[in-house]
C-alpha atoms as a PDB file:
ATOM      1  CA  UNK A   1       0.000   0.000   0.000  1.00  0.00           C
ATOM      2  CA  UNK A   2       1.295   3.626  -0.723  1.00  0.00           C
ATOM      3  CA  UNK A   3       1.260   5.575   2.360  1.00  0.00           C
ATOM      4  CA  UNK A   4       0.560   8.968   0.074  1.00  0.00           C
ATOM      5  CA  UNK A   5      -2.721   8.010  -1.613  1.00  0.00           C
ATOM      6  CA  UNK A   6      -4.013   7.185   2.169  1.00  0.00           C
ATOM      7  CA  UNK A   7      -7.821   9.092   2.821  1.00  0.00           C
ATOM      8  CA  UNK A   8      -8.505  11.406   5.816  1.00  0.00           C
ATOM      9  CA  UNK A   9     -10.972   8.990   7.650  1.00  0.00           C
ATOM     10  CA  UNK A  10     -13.390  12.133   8.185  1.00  0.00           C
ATOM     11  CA  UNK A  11     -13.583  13.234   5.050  1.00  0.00           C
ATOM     12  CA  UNK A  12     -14.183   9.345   4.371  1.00  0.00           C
ATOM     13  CA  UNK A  13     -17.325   9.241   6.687  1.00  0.00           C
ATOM     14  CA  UNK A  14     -18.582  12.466   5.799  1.00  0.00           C
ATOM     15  CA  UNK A  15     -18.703  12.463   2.386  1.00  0.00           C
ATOM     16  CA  UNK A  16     -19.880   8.680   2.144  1.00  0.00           C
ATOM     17  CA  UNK A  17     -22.844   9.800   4.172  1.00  0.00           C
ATOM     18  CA  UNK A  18     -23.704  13.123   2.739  1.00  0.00           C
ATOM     19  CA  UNK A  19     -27.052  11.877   1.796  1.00  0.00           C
ATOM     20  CA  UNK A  20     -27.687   9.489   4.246  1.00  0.00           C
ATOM     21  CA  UNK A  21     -31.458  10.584   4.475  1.00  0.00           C
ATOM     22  CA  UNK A  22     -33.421   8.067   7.110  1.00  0.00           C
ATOM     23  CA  UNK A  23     -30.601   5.388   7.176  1.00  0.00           C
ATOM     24  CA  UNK A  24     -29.724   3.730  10.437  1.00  0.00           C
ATOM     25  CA  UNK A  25     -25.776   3.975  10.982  1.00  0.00           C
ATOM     26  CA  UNK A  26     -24.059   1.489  12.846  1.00  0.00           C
ATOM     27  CA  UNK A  27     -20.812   2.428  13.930  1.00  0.00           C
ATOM     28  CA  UNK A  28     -17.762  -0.162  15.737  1.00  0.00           C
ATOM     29  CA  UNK A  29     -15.270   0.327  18.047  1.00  0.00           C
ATOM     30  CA  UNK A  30     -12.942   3.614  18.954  1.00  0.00           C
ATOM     31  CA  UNK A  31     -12.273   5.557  16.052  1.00  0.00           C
ATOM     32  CA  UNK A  32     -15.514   4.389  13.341  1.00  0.00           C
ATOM     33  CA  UNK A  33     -17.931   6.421  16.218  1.00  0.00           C
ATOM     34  CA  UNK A  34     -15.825   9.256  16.771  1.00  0.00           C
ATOM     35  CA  UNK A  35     -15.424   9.551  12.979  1.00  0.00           C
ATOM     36  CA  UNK A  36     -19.881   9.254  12.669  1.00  0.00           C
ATOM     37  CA  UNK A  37     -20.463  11.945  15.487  1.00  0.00           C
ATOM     38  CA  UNK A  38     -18.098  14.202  13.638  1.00  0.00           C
ATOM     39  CA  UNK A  39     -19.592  13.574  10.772  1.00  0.00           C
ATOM     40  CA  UNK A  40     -22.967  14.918  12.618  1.00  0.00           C
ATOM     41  CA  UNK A  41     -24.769  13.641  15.121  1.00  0.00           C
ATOM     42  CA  UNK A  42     -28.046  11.925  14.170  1.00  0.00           C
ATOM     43  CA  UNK A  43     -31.120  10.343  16.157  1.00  0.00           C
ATOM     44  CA  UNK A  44     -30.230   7.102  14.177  1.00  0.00           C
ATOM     45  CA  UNK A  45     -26.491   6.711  14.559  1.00  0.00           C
ATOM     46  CA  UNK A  46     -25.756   4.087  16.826  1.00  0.00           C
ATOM     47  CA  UNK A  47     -22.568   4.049  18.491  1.00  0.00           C
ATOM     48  CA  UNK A  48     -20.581   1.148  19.790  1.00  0.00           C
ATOM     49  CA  UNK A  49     -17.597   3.027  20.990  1.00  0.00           C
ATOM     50  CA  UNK A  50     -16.565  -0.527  23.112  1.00  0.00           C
ATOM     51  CA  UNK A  51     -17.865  -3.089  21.566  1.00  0.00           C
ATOM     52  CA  UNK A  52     -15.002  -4.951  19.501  1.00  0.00           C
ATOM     53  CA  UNK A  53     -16.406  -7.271  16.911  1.00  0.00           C
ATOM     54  CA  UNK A  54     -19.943  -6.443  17.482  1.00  0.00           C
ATOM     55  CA  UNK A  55     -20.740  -3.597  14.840  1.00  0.00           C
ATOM     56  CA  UNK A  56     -21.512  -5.919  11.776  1.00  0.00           C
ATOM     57  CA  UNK A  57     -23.667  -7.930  13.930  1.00  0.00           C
ATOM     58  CA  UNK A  58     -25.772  -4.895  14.956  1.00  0.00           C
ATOM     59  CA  UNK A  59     -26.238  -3.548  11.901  1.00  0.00           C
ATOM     60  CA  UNK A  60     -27.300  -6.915  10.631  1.00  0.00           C
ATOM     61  CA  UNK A  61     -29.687  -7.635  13.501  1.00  0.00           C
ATOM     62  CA  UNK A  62     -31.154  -4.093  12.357  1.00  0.00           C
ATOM     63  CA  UNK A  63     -31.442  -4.403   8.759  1.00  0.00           C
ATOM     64  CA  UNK A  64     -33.173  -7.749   9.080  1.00  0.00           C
ATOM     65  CA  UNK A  65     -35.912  -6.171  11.443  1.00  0.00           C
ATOM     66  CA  UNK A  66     -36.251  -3.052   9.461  1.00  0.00           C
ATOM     67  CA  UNK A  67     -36.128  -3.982   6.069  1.00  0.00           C
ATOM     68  CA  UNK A  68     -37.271  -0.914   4.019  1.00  0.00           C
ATOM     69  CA  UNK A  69     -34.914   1.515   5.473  1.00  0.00           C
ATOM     70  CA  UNK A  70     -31.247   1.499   4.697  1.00  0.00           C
ATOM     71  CA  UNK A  71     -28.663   0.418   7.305  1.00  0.00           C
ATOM     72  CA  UNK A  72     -25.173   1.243   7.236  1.00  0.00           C
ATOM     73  CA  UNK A  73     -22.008  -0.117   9.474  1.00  0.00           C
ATOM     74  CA  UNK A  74     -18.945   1.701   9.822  1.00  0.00           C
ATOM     75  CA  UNK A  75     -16.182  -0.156  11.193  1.00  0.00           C
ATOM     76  CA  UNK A  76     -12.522  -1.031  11.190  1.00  0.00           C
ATOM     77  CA  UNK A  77     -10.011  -3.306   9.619  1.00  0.00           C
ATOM     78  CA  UNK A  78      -9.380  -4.346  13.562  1.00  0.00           C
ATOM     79  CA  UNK A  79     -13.116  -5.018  14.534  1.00  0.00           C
ATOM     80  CA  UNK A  80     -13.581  -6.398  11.105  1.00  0.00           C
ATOM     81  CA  UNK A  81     -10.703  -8.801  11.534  1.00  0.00           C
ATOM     82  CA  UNK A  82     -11.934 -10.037  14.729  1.00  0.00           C
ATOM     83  CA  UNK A  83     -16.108 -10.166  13.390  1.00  0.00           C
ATOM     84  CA  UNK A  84     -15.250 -11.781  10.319  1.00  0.00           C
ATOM     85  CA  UNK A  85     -17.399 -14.763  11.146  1.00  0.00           C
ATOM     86  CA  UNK A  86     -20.479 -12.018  10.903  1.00  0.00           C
ATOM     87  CA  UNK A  87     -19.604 -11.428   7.120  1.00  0.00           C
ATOM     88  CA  UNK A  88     -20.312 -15.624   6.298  1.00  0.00           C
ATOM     89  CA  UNK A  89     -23.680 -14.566   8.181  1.00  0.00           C
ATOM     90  CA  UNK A  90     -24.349 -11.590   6.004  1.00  0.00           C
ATOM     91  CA  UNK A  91     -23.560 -13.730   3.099  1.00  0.00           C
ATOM     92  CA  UNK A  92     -26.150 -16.220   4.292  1.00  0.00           C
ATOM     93  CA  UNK A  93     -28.684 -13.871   5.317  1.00  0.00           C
ATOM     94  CA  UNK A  94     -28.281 -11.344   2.136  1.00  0.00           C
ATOM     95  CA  UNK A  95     -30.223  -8.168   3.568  1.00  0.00           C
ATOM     96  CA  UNK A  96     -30.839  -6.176   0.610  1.00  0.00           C
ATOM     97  CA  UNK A  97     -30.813  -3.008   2.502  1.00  0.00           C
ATOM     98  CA  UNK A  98     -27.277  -3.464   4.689  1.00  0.00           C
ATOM     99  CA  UNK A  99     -23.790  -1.406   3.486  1.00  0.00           C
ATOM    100  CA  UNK A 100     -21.030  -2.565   5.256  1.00  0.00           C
ATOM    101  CA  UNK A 101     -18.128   0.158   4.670  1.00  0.00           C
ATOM    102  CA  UNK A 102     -14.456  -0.841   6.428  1.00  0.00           C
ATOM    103  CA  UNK A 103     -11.626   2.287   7.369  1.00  0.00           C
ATOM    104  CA  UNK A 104      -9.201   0.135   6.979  1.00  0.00           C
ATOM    105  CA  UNK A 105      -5.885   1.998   8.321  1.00  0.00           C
ATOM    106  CA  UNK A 106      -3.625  -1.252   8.662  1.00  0.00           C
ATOM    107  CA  UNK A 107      -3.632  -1.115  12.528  1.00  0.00           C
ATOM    108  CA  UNK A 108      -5.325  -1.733  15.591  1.00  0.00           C
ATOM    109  CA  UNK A 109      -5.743   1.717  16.646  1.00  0.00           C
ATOM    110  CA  UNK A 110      -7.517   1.201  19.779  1.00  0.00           C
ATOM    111  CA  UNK A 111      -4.793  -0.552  21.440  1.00  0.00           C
ATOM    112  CA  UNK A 112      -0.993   0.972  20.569  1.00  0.00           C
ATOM    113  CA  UNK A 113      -1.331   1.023  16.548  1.00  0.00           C
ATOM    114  CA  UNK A 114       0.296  -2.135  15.861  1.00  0.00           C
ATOM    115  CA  UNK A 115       0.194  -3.671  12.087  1.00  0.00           C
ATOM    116  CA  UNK A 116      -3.191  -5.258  11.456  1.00  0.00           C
ATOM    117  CA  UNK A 117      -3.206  -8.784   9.270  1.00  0.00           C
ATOM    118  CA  UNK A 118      -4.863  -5.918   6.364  1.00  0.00           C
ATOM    119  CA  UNK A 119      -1.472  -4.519   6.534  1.00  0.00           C
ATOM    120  CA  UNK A 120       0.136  -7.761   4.864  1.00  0.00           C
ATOM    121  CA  UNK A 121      -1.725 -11.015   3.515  1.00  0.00           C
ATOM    122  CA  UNK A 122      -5.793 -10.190   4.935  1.00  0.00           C
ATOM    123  CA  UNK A 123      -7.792  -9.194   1.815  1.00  0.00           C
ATOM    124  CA  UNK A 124     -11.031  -7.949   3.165  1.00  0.00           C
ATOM    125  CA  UNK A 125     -12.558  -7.754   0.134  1.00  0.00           C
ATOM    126  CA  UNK A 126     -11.720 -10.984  -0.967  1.00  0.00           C
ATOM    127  CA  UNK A 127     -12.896 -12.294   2.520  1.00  0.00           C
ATOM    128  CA  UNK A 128     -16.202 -11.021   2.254  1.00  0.00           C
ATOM    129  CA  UNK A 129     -16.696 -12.062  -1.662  1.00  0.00           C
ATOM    130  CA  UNK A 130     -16.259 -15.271  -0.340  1.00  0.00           C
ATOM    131  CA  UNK A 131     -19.021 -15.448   2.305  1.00  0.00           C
ATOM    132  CA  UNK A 132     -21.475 -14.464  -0.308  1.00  0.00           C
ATOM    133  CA  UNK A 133     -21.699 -10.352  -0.390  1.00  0.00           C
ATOM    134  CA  UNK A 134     -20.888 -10.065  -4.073  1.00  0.00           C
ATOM    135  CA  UNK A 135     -20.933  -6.501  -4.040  1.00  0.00           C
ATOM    136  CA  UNK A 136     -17.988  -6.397  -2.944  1.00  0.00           C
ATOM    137  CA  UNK A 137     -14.815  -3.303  -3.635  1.00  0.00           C
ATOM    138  CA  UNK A 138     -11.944  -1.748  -2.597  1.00  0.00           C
ATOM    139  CA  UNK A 139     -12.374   2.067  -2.858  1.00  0.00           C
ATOM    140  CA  UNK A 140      -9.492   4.652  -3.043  1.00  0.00           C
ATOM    141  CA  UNK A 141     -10.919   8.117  -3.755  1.00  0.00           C
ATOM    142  CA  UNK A 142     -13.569  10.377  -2.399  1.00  0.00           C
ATOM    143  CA  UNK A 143     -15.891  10.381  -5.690  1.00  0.00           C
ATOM    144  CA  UNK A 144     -15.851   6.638  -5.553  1.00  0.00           C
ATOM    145  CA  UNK A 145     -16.795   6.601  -1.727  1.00  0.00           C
ATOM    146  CA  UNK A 146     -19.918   9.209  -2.930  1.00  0.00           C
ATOM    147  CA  UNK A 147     -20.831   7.297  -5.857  1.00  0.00           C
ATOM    148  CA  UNK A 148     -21.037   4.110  -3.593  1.00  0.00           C
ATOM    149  CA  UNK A 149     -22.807   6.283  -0.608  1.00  0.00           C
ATOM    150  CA  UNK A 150     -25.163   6.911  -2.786  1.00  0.00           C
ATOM    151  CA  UNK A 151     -26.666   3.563  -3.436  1.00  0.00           C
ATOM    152  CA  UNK A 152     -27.037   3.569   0.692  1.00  0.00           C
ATOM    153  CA  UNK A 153     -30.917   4.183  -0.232  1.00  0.00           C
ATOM    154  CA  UNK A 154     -31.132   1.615  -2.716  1.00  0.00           C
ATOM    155  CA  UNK A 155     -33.043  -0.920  -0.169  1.00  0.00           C
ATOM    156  CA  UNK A 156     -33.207  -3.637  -2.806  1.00  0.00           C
ATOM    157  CA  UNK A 157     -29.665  -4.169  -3.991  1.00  0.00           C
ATOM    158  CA  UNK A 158     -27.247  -5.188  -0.992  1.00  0.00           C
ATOM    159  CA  UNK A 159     -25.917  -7.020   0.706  1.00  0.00           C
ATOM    160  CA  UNK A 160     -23.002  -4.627  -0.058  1.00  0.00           C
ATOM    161  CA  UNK A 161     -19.279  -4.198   1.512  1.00  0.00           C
ATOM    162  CA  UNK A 162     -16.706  -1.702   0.259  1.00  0.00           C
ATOM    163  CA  UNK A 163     -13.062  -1.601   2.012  1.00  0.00           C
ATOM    164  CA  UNK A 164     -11.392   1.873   2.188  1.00  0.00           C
ATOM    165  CA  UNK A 165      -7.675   2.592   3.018  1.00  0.00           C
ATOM    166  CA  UNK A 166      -7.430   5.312   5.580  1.00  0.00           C
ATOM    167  CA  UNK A 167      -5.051   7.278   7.175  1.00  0.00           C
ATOM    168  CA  UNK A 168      -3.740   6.385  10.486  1.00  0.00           C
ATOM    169  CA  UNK A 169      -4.030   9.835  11.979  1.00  0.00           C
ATOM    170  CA  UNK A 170      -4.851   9.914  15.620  1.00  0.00           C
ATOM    171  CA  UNK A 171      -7.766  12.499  15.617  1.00  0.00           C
ATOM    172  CA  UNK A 172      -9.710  14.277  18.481  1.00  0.00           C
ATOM    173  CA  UNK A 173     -12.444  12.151  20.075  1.00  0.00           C
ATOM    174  CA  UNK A 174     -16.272  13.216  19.080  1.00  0.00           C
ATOM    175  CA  UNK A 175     -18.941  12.051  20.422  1.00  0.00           C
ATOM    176  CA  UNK A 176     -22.217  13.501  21.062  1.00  0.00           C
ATOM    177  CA  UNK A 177     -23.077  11.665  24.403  1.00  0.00           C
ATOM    178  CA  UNK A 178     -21.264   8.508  26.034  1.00  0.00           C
ATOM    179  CA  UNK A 179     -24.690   7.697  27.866  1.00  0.00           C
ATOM    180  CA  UNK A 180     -25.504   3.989  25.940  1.00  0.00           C
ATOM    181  CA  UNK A 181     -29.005   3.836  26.872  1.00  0.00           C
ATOM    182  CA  UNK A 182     -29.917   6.950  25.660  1.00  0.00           C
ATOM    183  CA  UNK A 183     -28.585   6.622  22.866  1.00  0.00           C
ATOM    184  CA  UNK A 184     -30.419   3.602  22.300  1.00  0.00           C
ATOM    185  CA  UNK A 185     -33.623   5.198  23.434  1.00  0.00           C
ATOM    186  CA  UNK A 186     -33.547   7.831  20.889  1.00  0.00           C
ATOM    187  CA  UNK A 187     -32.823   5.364  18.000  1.00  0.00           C
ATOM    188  CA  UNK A 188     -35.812   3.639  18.813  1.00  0.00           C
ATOM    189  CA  UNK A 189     -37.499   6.892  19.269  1.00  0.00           C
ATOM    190  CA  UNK A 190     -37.164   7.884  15.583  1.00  0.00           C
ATOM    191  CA  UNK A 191     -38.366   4.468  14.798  1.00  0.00           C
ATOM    192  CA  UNK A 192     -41.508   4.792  16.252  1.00  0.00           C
ATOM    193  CA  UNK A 193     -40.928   2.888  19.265  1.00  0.00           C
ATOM    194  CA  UNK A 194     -41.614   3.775  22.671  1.00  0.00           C
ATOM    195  CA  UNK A 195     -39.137   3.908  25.435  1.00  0.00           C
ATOM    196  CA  UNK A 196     -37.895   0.785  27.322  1.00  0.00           C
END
């Protein structure tokens, strides 16, 4: 990988979901939710600032039991390395309406910034091709990342998984509100639901 063509991971997030419209955004571990909230915080982002592995999971769980809105996971190459067992389940399960996008930054950010597997033989794309989510890319510039947000809507054509080299810059933590369960509340809040 060439260190120059790497993507600021904001710029990433924000321009990917530029037109996110009602889509429920599932975001993993560390950096993916501090990356969302600055992006803008939303009554349907749903962050999972500490829970490694889960994120793909989540977002599946979601797009199975709301179907005709768009649902959208944004994770990293670390969480995505340890959850890859969720990406045979999204191959099995084939929600139409779930985007699975990876800021892939070749390290495990979270815990010292040591080499992730993505940094030598770990093809992510290839990886999730073979569990069954054909739709899926490597992207490596911003009007590919908007082109591909903007099929988010498109609730009839996913499964779909797109891998993204990143930057490994060490930015300033956002987020809107560390309280879990009220973040939780208000997601089901614009959904209709009443609180728990």
């Amino acid at each position: 990988m060439s260190k120059a063509n790497l993507l600021d991971r904001r710029q990433v997030v924000s321009t990917f979901l530029a037109d996110r419209k009602d889509a429920l955004v599932v975001a993993g571990l560390g950096a993916s939710t501090y990356d969302l909230a600055a992006a803008g915080d939303h009554d349907r982002n749903l962050y999972l600032w500490g829970a490694m592995g889960g994120a793909v999971m989540m977002g599946l769980g979601l797009a199975l039991a709301q179907p005709k809105l768009p649902v959208v996971v944004v994770t990293g190459d670390g969480e995505m390395l340890m959850g890859m067992g969720s990406l045979a389940t999204v191959g099995l399960q084939q929600p139409k309406n779930l985007t699975i996008l990876v800021l892939d930054n070749e390290s495990y950010g979270e815990t010292g910034g040591q080499l992730s597997h993505t940094a030598a033989a770990a093809d992510l794309v290839g990886v999730a091709r073979a569990c069954g989510i054909s739709d899926s890319r490597a992207l490596s510039t911003l009007g590919e990342i908007e082109s591909f947000g903007k099929g988010v809507q498109d609730v009839s054509a996913g499964p779909r998984f797109a891998n993204i080299k990143i930057d490994g810059a060490n930015l300033e933590r956002v987020l809107s509100n560390r309280d879990g369960m009220f973040v939780l509340t208000r997601l089901r809040g614009s959904l209709g639901f009443k609180p728990i």
